[in-house]
Protein backbone atom coordinates (compact mmCIF):
# COMPACT_ATOMS: atom_id res chain seq x y z
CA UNK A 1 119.43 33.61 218.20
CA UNK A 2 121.11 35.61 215.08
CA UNK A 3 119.68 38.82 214.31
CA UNK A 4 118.85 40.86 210.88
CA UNK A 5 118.19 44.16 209.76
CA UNK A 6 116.79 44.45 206.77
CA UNK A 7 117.20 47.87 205.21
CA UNK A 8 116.11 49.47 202.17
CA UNK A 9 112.81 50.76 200.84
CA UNK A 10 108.88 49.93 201.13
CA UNK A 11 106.87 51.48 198.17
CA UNK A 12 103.15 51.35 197.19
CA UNK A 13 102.99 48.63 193.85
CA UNK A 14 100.37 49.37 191.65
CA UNK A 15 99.53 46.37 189.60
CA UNK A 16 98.60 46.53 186.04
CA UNK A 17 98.20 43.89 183.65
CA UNK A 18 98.73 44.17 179.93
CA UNK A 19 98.45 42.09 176.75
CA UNK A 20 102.16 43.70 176.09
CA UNK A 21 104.53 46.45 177.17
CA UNK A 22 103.68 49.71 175.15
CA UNK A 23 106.13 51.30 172.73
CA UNK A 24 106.66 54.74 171.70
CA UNK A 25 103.87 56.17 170.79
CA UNK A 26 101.63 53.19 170.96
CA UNK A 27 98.47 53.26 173.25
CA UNK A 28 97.98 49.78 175.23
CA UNK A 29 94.81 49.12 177.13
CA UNK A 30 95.56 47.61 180.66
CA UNK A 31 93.52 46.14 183.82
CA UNK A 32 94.22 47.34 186.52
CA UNK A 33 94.73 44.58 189.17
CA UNK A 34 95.57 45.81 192.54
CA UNK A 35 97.45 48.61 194.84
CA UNK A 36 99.31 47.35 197.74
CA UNK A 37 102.76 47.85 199.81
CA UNK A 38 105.64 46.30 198.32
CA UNK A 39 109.40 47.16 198.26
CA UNK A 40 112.30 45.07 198.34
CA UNK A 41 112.78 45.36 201.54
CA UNK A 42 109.01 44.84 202.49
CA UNK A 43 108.90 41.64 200.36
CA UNK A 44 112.02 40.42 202.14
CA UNK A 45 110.60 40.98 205.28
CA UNK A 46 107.44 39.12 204.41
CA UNK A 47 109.58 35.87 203.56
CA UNK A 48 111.63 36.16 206.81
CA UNK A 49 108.21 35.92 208.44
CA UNK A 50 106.86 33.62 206.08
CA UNK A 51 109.63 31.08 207.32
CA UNK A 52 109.25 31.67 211.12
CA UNK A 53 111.74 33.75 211.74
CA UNK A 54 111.46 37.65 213.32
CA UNK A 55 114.16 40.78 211.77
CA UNK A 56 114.04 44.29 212.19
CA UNK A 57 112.55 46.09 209.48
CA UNK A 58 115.23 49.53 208.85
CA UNK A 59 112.72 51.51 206.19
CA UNK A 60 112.37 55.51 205.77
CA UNK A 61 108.20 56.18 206.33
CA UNK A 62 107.76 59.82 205.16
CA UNK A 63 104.93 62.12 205.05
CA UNK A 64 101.83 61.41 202.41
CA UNK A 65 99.63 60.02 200.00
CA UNK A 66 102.17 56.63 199.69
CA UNK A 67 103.56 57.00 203.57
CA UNK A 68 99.76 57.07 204.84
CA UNK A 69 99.07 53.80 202.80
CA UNK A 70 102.02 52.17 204.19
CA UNK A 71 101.52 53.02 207.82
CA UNK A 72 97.79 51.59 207.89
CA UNK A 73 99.76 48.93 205.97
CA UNK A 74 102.48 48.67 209.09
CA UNK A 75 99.52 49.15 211.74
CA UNK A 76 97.37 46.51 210.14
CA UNK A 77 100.26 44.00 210.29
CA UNK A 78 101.86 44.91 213.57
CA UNK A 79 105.19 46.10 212.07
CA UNK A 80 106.46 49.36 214.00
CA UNK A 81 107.60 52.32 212.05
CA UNK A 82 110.97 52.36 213.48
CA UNK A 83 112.26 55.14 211.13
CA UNK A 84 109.61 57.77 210.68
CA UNK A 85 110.93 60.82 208.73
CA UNK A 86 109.19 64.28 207.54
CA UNK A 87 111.32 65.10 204.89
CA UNK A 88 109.39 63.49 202.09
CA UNK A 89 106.77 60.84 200.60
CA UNK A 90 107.08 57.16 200.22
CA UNK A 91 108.08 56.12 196.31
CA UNK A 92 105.91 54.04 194.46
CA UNK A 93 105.44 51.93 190.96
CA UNK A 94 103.69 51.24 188.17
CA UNK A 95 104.06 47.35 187.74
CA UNK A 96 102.98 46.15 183.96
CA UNK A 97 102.49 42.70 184.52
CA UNK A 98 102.46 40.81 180.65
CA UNK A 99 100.63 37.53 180.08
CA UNK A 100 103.17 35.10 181.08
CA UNK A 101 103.62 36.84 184.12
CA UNK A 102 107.03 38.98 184.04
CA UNK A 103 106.92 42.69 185.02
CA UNK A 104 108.18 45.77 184.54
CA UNK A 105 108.45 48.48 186.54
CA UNK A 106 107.95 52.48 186.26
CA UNK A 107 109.36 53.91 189.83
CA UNK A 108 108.57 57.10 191.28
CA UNK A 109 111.53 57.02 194.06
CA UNK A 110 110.92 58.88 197.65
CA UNK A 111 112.61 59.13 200.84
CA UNK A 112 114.32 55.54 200.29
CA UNK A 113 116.78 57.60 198.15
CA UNK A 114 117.90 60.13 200.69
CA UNK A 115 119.45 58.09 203.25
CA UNK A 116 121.02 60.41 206.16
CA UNK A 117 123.85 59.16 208.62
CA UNK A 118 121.75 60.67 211.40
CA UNK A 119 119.01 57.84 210.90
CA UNK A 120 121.71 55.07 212.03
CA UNK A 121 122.16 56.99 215.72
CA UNK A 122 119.32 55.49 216.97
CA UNK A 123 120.52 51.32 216.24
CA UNK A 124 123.73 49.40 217.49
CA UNK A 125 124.81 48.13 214.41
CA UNK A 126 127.11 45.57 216.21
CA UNK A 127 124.40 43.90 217.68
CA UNK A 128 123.14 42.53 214.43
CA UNK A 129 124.39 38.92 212.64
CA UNK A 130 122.91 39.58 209.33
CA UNK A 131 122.21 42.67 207.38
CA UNK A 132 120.03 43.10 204.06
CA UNK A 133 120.78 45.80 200.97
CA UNK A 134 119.05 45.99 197.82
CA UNK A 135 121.77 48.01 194.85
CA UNK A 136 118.57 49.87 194.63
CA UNK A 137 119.13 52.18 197.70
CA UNK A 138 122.74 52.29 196.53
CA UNK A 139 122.09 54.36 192.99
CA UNK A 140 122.36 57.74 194.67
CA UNK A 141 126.09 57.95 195.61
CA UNK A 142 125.23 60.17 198.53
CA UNK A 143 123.09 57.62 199.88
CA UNK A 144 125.28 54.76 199.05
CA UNK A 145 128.48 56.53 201.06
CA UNK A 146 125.84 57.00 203.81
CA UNK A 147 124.70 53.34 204.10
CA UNK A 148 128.31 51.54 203.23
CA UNK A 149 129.72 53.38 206.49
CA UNK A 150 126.62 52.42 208.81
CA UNK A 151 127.12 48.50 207.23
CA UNK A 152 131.18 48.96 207.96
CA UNK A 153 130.34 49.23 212.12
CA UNK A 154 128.92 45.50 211.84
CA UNK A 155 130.74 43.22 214.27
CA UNK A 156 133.78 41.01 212.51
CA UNK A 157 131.73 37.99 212.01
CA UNK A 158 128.41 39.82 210.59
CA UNK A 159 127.28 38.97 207.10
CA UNK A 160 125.60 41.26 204.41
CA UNK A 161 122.86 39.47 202.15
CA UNK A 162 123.17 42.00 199.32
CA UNK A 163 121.22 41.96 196.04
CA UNK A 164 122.36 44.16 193.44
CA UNK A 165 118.88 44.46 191.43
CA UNK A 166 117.83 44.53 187.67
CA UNK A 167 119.45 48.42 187.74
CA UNK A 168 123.20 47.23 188.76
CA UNK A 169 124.36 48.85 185.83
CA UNK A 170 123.22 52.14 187.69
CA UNK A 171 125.37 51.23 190.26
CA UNK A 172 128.64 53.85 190.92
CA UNK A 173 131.64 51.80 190.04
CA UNK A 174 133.26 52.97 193.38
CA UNK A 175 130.07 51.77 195.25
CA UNK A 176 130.42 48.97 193.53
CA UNK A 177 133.66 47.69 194.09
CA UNK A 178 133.21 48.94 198.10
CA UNK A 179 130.06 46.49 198.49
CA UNK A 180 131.83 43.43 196.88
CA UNK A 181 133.92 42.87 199.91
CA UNK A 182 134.98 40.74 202.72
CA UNK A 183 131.73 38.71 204.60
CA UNK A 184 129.03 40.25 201.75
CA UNK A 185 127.08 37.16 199.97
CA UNK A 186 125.62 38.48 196.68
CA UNK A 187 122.20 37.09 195.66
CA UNK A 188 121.02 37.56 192.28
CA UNK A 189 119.97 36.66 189.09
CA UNK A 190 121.97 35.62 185.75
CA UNK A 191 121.88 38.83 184.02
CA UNK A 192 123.03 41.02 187.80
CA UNK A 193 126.04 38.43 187.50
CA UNK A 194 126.94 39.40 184.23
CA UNK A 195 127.30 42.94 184.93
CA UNK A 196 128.98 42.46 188.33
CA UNK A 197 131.62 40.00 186.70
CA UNK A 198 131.95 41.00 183.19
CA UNK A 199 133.96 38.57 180.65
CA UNK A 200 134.45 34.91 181.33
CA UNK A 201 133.43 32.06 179.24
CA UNK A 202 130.96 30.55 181.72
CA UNK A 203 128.65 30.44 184.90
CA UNK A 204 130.79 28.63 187.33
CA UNK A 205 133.86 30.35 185.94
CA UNK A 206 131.56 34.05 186.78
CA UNK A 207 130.63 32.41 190.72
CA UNK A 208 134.54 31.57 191.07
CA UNK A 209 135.25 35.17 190.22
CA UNK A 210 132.87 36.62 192.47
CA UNK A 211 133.75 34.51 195.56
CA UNK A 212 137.73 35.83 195.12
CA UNK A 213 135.92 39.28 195.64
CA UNK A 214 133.71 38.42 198.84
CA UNK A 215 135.07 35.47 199.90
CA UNK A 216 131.35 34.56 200.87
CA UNK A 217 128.52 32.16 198.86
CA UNK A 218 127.36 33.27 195.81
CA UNK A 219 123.76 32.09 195.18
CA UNK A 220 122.22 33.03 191.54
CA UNK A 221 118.67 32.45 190.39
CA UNK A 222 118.01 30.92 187.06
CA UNK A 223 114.68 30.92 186.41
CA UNK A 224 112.52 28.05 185.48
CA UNK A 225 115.21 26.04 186.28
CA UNK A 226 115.91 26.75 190.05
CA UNK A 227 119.11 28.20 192.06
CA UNK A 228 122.86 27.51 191.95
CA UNK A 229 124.78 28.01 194.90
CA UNK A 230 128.65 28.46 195.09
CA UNK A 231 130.28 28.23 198.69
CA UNK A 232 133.95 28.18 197.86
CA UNK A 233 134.42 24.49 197.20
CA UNK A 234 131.50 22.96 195.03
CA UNK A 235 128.56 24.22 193.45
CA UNK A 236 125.23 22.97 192.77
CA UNK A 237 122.44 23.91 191.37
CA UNK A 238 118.91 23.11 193.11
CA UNK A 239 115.78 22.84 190.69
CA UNK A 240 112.55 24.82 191.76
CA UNK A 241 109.17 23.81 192.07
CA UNK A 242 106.89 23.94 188.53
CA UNK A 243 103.88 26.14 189.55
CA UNK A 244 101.35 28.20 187.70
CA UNK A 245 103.15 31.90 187.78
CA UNK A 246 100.54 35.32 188.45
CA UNK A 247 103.07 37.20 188.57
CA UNK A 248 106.62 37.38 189.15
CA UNK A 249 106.79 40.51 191.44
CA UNK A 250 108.49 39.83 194.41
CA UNK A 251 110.04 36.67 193.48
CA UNK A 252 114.24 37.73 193.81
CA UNK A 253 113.70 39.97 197.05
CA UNK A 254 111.07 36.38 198.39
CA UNK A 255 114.25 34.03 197.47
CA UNK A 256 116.49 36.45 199.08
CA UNK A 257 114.18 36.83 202.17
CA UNK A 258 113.80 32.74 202.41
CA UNK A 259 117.94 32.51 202.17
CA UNK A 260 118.34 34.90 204.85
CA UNK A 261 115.88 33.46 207.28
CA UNK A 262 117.22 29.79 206.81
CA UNK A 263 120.65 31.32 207.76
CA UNK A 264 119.48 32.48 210.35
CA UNK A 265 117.49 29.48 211.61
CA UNK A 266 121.04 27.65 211.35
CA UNK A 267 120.26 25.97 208.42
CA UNK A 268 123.17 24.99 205.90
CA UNK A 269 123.68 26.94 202.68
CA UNK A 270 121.81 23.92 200.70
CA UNK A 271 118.88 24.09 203.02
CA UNK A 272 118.65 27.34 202.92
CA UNK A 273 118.45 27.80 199.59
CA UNK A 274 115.73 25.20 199.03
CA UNK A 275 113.80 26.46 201.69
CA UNK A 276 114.27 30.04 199.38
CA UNK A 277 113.03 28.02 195.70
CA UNK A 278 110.35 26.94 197.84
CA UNK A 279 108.84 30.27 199.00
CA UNK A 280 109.84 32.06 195.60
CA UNK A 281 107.22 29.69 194.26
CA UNK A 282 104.71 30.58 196.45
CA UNK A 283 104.63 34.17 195.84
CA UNK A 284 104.65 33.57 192.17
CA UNK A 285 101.26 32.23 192.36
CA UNK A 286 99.95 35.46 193.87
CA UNK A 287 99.56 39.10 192.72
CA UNK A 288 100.98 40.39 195.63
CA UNK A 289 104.75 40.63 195.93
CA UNK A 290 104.93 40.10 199.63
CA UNK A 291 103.80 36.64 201.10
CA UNK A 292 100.98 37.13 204.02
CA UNK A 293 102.77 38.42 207.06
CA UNK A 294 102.22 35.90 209.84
């Protein structure tokens, strides 16, 4: 049976909706929705789950008013706390959720962005098949050197699921070129491929690009009209399902999550990926980020 470790962050989400996103100055009257755990790494979690399949959750818990929240959270769901630190608090967001359901995000960051090498003692990093990284937990360089040498001890055959996040322009252009590498299949949306292959007249000539760099499948979200996949040869693009949409919190790091746990299932890149349009429509119907941890 493969294993994953999925590492990154777990926040608190604070949902707020909003008739539109305020400007300078302005003063915009919300509703406020709901407060619950969320992260990328969380919400990735909860679609590995979702799917049937059981990873290792690799999250910083600190000390306070967001860590307490998410270890009731952990407690309530059975997921151990299996990297409790005291040097900090949790992060959290503000999530403004507009009326046809896209968000945008005000984050307070934490302990995710204070990785130490000193947290990795305590796993064999060989022993894992698949890892997970959000660019997210990459911003601070410190961190990113930190997490890029704990990812480089992964056995020969391992694969890295990593999704560079709306902020990849934030990204440090030496982190950058170190995570597009050998074994690393980049998941993302249209606008995170832009920036991670600048230039180039089209989409398929931006996958073909990408691939030279990783030498891995490239899968890219588009929306309303579903997922293209690249896997060296031929690509294709698989529609998604038509559903109402809440929200769309938690939809990349859900379609991420699904990918990863068909892989590991054994499922073929195609099948994984529809199995990943299928649960990214799911969570779209809810307000919560994370689908219901099984």
């Amino acid at each position: 049976m493969s294993r994953a470790l999925i590492l990154g962050a777990v926040f608190v989400d604070v949902v707020v909706n909003v008739p539109t996103l305020p400007t300078s100055g302005a003063d915009v009257t919300g509703e406020a929705v709901a407060s619950h755990v969320g992260g990328c790494a969380y919400n990735v979690y909860g679609a590995v789950r979702a799917a049937g399949q059981i990873a290792e959750l690799f999250v910083p818990v600190g000390i306070g008013e967001q860590a307490a929240t998410v270890r009731a959270d952990f407690e309530r769901n059975g997921i151990p706390v299996t990297l409790p630190v005291e040097t900090g608090d949790n992060g959290w967001d503000l999530a403004l959720v507009e009326p046809d359901g896209e968000r945008s995000f005000l984050t307070i960051d934490g302990v995710e962005q204070c990785w130490q090498p000193a947290w990795f003692d305590r796993l064999d990093l060989t022993s894992y098949d698949y890892f997970y990284i959000s660019g997210y937990e990459l911003e601070n360089p410190i961190s990113a050197q930190v997490i890029l040498q704990a990812l480089a001890q992964r056995h020969s055959q391992a694969y890295v699921v990593f999704d560079p996040s709306p902020r990849v322009t934030h990204l440090p252009a030496d982190c950058r070129d170190a995570i597009l590498s050998d074994r690393v299949m980049v998941h993302c949306n249209e606008a995170e491929l832009d920036e991670l292959v600048p230039g180039g007249d089209n989409l398929e000539d931006k996958l073909h690009r990408l691939f030279t760099l990783t030498h891995s499948p490239v899968i890219v979200t588009l929306g309303q009209r579903g997922t293209v996949y690249y896997n060296g040869q031929t690509s294709q693009t698989l529609p998604g399902a038509t559903v109402p949409v809440t929200n769309t919190i938690g939809a990349g790091d859900t379609h991420c999550g699904g990918l990863l746990a068909g892989l590991m299932a054994g499922m073929d890149l195609k099948t994984a990926v529809r199995q990943a349009n299928e649960l990214a429509a799911q969570v779209i119907q809810q307000v919560n980020g994370c689908l219901p941890l099984k």
